[in-house]
N, C-alpha and C. Protein backbone atom coordinates (compact mmCIF):
# COMPACT_ATOMS: atom_id res chain seq x y z
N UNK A 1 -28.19 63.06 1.43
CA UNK A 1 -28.21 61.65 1.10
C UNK A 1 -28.52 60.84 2.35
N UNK A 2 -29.20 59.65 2.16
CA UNK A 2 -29.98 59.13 3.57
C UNK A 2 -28.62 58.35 3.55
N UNK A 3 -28.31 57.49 4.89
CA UNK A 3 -27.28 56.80 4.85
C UNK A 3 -27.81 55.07 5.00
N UNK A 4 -26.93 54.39 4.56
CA UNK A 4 -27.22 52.95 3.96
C UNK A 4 -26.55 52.01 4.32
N UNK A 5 -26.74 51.91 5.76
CA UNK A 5 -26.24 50.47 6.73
C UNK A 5 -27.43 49.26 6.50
N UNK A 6 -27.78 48.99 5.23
CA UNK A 6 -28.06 47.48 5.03
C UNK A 6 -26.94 46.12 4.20
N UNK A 7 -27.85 45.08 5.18
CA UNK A 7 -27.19 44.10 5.09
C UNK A 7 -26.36 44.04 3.60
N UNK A 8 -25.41 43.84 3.68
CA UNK A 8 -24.73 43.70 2.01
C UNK A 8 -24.67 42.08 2.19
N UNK A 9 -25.57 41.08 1.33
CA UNK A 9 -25.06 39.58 1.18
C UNK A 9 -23.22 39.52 1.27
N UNK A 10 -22.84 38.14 1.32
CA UNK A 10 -21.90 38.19 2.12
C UNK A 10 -21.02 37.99 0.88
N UNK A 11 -21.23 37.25 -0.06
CA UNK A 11 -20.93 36.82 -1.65
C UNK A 11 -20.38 38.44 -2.30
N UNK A 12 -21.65 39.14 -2.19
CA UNK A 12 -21.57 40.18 -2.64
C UNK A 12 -19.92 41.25 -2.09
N UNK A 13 -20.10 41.04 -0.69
CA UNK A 13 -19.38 41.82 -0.13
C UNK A 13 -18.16 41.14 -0.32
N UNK A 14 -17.59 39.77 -0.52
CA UNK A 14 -16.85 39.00 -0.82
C UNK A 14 -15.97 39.44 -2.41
N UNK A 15 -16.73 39.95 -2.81
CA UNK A 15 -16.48 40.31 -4.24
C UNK A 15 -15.88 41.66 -4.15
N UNK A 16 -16.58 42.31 -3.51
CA UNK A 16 -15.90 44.16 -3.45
C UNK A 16 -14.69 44.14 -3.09
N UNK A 17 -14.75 43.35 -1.64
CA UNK A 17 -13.52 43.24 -0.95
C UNK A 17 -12.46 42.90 -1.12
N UNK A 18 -12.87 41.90 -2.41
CA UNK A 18 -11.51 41.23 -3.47
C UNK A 18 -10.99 42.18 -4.29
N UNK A 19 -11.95 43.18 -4.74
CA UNK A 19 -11.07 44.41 -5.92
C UNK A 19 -10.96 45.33 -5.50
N UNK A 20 -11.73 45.74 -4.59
CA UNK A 20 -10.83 47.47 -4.18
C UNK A 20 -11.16 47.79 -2.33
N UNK A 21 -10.80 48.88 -2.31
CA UNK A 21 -10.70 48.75 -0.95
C UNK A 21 -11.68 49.57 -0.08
N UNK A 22 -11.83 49.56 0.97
CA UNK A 22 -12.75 49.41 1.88
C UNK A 22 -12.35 50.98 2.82
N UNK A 23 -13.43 51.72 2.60
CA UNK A 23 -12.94 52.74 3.65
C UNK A 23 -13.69 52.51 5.08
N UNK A 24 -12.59 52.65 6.09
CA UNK A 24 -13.37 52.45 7.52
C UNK A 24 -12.42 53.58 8.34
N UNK A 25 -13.31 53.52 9.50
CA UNK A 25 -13.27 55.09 10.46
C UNK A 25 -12.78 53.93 11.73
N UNK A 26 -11.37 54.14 12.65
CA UNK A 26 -11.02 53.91 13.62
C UNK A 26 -11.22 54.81 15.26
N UNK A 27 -11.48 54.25 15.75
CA UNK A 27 -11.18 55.45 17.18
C UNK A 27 -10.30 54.86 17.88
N UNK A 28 -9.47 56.11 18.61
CA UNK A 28 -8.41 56.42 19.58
C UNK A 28 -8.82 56.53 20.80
N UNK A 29 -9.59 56.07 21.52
CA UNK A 29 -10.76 56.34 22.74
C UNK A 29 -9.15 56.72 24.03
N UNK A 30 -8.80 58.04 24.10
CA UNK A 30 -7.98 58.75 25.38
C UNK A 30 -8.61 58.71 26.37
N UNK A 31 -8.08 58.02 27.70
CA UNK A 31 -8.88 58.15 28.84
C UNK A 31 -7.71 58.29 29.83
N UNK A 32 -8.02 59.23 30.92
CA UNK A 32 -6.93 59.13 32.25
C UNK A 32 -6.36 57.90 32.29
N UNK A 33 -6.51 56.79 32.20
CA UNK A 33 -6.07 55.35 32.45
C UNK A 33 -5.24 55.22 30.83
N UNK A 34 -5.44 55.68 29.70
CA UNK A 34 -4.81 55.84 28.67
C UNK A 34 -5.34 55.10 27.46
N UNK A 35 -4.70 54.80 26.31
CA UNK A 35 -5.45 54.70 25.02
C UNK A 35 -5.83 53.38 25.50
N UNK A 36 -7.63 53.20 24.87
CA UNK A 36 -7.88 52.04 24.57
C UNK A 36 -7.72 50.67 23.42
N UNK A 37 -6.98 49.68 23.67
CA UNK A 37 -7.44 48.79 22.90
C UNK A 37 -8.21 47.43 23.16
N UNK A 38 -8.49 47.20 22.18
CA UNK A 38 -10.07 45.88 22.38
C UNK A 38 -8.80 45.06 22.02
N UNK A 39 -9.43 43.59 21.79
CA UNK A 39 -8.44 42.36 21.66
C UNK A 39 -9.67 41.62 20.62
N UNK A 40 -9.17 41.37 18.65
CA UNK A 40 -10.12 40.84 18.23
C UNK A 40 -10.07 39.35 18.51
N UNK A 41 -11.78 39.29 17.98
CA UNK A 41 -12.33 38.41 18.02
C UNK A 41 -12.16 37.84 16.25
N UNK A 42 -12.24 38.23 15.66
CA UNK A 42 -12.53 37.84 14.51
C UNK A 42 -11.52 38.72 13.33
N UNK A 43 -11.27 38.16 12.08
CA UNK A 43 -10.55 38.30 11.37
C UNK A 43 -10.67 39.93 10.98
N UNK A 44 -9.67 40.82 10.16
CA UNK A 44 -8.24 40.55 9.55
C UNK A 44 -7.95 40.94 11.64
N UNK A 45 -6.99 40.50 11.60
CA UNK A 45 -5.84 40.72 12.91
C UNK A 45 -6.53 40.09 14.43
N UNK A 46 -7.05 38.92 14.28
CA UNK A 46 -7.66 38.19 15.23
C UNK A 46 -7.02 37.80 15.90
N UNK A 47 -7.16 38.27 17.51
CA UNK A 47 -6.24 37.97 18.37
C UNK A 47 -5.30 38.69 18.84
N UNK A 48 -5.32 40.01 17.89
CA UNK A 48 -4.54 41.11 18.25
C UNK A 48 -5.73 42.68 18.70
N UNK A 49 -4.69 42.93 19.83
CA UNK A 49 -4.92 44.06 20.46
C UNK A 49 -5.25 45.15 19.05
N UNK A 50 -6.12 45.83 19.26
CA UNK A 50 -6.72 46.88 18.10
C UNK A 50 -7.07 47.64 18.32
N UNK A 51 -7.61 49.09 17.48
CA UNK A 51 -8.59 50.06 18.23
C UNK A 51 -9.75 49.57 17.44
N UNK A 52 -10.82 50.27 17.99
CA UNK A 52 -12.14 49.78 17.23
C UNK A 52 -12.21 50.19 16.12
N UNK A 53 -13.11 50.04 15.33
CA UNK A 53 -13.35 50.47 13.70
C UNK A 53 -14.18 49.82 13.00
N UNK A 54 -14.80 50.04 12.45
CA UNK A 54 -15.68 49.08 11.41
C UNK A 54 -15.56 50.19 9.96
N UNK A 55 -16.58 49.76 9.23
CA UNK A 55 -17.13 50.73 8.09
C UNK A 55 -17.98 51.54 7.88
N UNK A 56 -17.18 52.60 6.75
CA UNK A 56 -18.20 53.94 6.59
C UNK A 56 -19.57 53.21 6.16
N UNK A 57 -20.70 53.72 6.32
CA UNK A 57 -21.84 53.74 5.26
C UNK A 57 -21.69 54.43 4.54
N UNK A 58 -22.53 54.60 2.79
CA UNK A 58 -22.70 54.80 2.20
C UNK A 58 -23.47 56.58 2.63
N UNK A 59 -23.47 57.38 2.76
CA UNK A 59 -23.99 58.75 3.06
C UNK A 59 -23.73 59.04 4.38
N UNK A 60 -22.90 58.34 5.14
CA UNK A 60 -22.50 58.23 6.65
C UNK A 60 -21.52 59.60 6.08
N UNK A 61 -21.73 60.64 7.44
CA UNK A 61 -20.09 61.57 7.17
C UNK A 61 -19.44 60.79 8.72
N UNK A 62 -17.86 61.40 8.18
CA UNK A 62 -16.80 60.69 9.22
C UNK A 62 -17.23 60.63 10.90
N UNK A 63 -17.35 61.86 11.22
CA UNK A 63 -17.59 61.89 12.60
C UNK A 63 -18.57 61.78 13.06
N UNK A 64 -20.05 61.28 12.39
CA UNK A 64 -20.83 60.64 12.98
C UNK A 64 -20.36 59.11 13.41
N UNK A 65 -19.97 58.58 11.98
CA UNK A 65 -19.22 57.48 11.81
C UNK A 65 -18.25 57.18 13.21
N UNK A 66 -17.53 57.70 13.57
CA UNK A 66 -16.69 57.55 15.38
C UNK A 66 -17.82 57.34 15.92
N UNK A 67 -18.28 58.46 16.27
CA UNK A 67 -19.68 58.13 17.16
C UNK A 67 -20.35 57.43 16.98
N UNK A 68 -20.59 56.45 16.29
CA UNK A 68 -21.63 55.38 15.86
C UNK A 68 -20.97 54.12 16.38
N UNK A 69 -19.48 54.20 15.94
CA UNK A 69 -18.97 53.10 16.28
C UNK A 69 -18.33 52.81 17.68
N UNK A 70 -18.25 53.81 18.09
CA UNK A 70 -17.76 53.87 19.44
C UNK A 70 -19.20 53.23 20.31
N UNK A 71 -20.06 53.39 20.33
CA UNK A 71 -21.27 53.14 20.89
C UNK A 71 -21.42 51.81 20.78
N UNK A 72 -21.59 51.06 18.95
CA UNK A 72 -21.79 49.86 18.64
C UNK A 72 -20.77 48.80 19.27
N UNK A 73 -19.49 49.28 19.14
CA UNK A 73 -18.21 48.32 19.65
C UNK A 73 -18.08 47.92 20.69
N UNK A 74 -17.98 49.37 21.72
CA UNK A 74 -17.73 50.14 23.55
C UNK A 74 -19.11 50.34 24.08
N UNK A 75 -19.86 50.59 23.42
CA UNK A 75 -21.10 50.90 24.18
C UNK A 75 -21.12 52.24 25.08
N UNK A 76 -20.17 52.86 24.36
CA UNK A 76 -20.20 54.52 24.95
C UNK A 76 -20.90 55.15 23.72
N UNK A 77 -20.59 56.95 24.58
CA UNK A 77 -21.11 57.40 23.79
C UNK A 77 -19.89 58.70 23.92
N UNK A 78 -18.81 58.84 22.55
CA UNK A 78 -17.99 59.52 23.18
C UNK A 78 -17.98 61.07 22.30
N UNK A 79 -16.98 61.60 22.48
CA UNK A 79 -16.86 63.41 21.72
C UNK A 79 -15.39 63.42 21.29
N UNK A 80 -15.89 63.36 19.13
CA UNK A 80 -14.90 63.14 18.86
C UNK A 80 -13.77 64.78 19.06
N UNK A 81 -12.43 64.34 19.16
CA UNK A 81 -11.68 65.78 19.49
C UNK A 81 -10.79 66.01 18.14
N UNK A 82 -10.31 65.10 17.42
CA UNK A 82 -9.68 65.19 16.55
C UNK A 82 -9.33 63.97 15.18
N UNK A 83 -9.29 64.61 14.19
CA UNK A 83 -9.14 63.97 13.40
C UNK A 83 -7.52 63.39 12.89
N UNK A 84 -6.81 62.21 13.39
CA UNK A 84 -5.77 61.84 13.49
C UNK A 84 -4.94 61.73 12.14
N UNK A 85 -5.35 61.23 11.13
CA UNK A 85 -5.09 60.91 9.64
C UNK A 85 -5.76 59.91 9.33
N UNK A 86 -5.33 59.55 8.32
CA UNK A 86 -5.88 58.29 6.82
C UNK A 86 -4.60 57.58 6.62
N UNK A 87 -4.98 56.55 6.85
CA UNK A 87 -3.98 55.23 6.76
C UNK A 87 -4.24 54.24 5.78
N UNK A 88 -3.08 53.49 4.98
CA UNK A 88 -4.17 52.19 4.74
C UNK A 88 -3.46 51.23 5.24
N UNK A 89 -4.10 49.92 5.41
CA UNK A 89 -4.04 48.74 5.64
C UNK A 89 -4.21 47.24 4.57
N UNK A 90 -2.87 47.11 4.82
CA UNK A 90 -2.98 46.17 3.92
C UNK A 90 -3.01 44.78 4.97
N UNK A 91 -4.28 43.53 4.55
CA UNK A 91 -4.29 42.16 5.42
C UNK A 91 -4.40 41.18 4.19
N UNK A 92 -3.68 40.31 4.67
CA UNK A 92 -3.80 38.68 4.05
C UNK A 92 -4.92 38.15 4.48
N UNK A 93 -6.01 38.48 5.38
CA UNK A 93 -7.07 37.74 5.68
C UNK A 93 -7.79 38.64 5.80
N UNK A 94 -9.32 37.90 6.02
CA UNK A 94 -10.37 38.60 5.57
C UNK A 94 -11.55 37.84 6.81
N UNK A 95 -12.51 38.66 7.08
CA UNK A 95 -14.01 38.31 8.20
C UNK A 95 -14.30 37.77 6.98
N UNK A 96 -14.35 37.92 5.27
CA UNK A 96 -15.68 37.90 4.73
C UNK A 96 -14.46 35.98 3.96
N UNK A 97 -15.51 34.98 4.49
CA UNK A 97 -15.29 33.93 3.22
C UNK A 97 -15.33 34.59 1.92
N UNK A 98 -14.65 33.78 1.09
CA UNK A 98 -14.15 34.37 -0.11
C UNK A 98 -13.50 35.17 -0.13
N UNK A 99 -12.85 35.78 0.27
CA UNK A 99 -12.06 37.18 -0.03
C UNK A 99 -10.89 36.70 1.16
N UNK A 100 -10.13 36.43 -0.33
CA UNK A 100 -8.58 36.10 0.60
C UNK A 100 -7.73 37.13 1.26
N UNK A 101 -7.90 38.46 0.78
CA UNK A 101 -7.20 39.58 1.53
C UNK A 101 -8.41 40.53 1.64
N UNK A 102 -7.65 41.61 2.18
CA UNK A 102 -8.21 43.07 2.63
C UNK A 102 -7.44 44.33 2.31
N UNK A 103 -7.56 45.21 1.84
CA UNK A 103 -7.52 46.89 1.43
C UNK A 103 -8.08 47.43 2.66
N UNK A 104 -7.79 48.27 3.51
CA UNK A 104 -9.05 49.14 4.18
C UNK A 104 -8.24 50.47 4.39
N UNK A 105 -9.01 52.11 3.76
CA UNK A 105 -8.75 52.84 4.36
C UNK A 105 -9.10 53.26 5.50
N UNK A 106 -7.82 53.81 6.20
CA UNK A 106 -8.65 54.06 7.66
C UNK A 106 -8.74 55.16 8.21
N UNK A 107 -9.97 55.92 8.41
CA UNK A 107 -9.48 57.48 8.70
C UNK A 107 -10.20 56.94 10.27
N UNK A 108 -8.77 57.96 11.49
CA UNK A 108 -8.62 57.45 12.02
C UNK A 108 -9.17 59.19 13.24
N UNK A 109 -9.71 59.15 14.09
CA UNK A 109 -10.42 59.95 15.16
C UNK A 109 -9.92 59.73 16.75
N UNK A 110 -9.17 60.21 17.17
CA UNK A 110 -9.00 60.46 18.73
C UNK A 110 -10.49 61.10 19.47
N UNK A 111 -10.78 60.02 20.19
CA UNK A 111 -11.90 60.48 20.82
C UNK A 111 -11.59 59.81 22.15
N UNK A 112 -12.44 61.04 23.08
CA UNK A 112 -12.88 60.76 24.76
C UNK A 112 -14.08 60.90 25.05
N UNK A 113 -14.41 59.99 25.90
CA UNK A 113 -15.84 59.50 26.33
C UNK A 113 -16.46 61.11 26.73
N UNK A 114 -17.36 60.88 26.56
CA UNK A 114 -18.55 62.15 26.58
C UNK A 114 -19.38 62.39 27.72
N UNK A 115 -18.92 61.34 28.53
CA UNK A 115 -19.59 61.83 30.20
C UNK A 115 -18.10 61.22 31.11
N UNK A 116 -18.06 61.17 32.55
CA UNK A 116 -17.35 61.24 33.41
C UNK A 116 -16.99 59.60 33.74
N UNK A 117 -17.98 58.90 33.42
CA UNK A 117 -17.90 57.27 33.92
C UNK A 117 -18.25 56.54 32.49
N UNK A 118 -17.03 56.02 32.52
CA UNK A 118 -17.07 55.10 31.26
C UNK A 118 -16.92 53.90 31.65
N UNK A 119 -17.83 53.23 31.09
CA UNK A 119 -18.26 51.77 31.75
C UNK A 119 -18.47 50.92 30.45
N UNK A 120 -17.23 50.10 29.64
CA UNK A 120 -17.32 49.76 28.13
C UNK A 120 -18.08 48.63 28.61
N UNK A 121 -18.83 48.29 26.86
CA UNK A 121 -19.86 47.04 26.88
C UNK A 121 -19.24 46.16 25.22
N UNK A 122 -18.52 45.64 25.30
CA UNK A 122 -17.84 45.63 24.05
C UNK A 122 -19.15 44.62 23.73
N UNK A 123 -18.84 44.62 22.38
CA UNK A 123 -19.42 43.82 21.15
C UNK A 123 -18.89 42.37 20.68
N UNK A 124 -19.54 41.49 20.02
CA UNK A 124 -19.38 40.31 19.72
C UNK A 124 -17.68 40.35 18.75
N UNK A 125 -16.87 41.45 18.68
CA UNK A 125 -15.85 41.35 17.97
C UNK A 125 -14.75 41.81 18.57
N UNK A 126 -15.00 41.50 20.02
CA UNK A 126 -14.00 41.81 20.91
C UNK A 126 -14.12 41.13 22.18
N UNK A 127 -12.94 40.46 22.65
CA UNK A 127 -13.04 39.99 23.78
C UNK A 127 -12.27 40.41 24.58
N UNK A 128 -12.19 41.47 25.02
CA UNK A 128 -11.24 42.14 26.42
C UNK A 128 -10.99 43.45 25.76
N UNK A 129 -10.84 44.53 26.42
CA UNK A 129 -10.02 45.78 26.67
C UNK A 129 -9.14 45.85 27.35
N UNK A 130 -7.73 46.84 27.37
CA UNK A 130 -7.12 47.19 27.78
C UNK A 130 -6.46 48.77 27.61
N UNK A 131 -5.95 49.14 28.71
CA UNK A 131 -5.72 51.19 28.65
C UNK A 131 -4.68 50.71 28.66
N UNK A 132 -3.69 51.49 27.52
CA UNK A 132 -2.06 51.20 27.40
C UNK A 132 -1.43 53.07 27.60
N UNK A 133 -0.61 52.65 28.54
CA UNK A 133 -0.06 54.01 28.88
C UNK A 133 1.08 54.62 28.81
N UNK A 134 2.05 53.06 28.45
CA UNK A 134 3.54 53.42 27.92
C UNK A 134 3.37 51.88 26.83
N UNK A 135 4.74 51.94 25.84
CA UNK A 135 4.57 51.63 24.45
C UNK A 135 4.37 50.09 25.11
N UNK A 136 4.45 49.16 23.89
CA UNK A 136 4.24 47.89 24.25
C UNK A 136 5.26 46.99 22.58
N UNK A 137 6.29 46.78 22.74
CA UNK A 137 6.60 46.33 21.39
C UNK A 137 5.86 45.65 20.81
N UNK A 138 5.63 44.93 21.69
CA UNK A 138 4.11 43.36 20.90
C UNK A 138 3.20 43.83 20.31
N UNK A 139 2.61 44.88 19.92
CA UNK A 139 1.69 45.54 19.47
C UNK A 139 1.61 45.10 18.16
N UNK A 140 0.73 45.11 17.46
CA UNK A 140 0.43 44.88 16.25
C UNK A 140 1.11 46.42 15.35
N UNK A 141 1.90 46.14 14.23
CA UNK A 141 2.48 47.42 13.61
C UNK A 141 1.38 48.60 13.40
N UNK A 142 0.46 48.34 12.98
CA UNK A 142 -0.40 49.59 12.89
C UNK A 142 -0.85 49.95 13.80
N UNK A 143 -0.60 49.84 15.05
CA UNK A 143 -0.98 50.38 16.37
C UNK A 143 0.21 50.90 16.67
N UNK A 144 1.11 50.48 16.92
CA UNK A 144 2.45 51.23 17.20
C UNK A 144 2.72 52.10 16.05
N UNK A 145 2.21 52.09 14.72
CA UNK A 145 2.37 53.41 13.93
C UNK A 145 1.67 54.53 14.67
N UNK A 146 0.25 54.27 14.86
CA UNK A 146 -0.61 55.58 15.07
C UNK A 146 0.04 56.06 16.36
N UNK A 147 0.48 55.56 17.30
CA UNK A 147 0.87 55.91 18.58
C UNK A 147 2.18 56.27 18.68
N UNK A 148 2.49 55.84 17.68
CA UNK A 148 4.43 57.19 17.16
C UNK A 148 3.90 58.37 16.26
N UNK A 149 3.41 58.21 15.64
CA UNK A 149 2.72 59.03 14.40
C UNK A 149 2.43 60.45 15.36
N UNK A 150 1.66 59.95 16.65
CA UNK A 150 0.73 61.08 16.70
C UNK A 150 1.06 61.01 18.85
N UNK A 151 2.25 60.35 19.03
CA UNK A 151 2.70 60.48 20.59
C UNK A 151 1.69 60.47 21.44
N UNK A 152 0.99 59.66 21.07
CA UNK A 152 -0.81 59.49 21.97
C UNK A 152 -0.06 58.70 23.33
N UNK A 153 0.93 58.81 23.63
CA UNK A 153 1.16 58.00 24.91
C UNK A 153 2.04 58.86 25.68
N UNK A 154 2.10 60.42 25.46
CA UNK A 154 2.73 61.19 26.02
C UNK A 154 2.26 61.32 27.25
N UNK A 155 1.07 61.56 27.59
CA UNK A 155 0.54 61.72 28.65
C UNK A 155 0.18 63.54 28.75
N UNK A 156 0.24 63.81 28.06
CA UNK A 156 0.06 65.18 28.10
C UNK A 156 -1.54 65.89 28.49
N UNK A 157 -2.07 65.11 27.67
CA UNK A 157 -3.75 65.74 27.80
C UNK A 157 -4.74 65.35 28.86
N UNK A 158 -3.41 63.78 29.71
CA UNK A 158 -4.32 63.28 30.87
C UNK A 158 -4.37 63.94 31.94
């Protein structure tokens, strides 16, 4: 199946988003300096520290999907190592006008950059990074889930 990253009108997508839910692929980007998070720019959780993520395409498989997005977001190019779980997310707000909430599943990928010098170029939906290396209560709850869930702040693999 070819895969199908065209524009979806926004009406349209406004409508999906209102009845069912949305599967999207997160990354865990592990680096010696420790997990990355971006800081959004734009809705559901604007303003909060995040990992990256967007949405599957339509014939997209998962772990291209990391790799795609890791590039588009970070502007790396990283090697996914593991597949973390499937989460969902429930938001009261929404990027798309019209669509007062959000559904999103999230299958979620621990990945490390794929060469030696990682030099992020974030994207228009992020304004800052940060490497977190011990917990942070302020965290947004679904970040402090995945990072109890799965002890990504052990320090073990750095």
């Amino acid at each position: 199946m070819d895969v199908h990253d065209e524009y979806v009108p926004e009406d349209l997508f406004a409508e999906f988003t209102a009845r069912m839910p949305q599967v999207c692929v997160e990354v865990v980007l592990d680096t010696d300096e420790g997990v990355l998070l971006a800081k959004r720019t734009n809705e559901p959780a604007k303003g909060e520290w995040f990992w990256p993520g967007g949405r599957l395409y339509k014939g997209e498989n998962l772990e291209p999907a990391a790799r795609r997005i890791a590039r588009e977001e970070l502007g790396i190019d990283v090697a996914v190592e593991e597949r973390l779980g499937v989460y969902s997310h429930f938001w009261e707000t929404s990027a798309v006008a019209d669509a007062p909430s959000r559904h999103t599943v999230n299958v979620v990928f621990r990945v490390r950059p794929a060469g030696p010098d990682v030099e992020i170029d974030l994207d228009d939906q992020h304004e800052a990074v940060r490497f977190l290396a011990e917990p942070d209560p302020e965290l947004h709850e679904y970040v402090r889930r995945y990072i109890e869930d799965h002890d990504l702040l052990d320090g073990t693999d750095r």
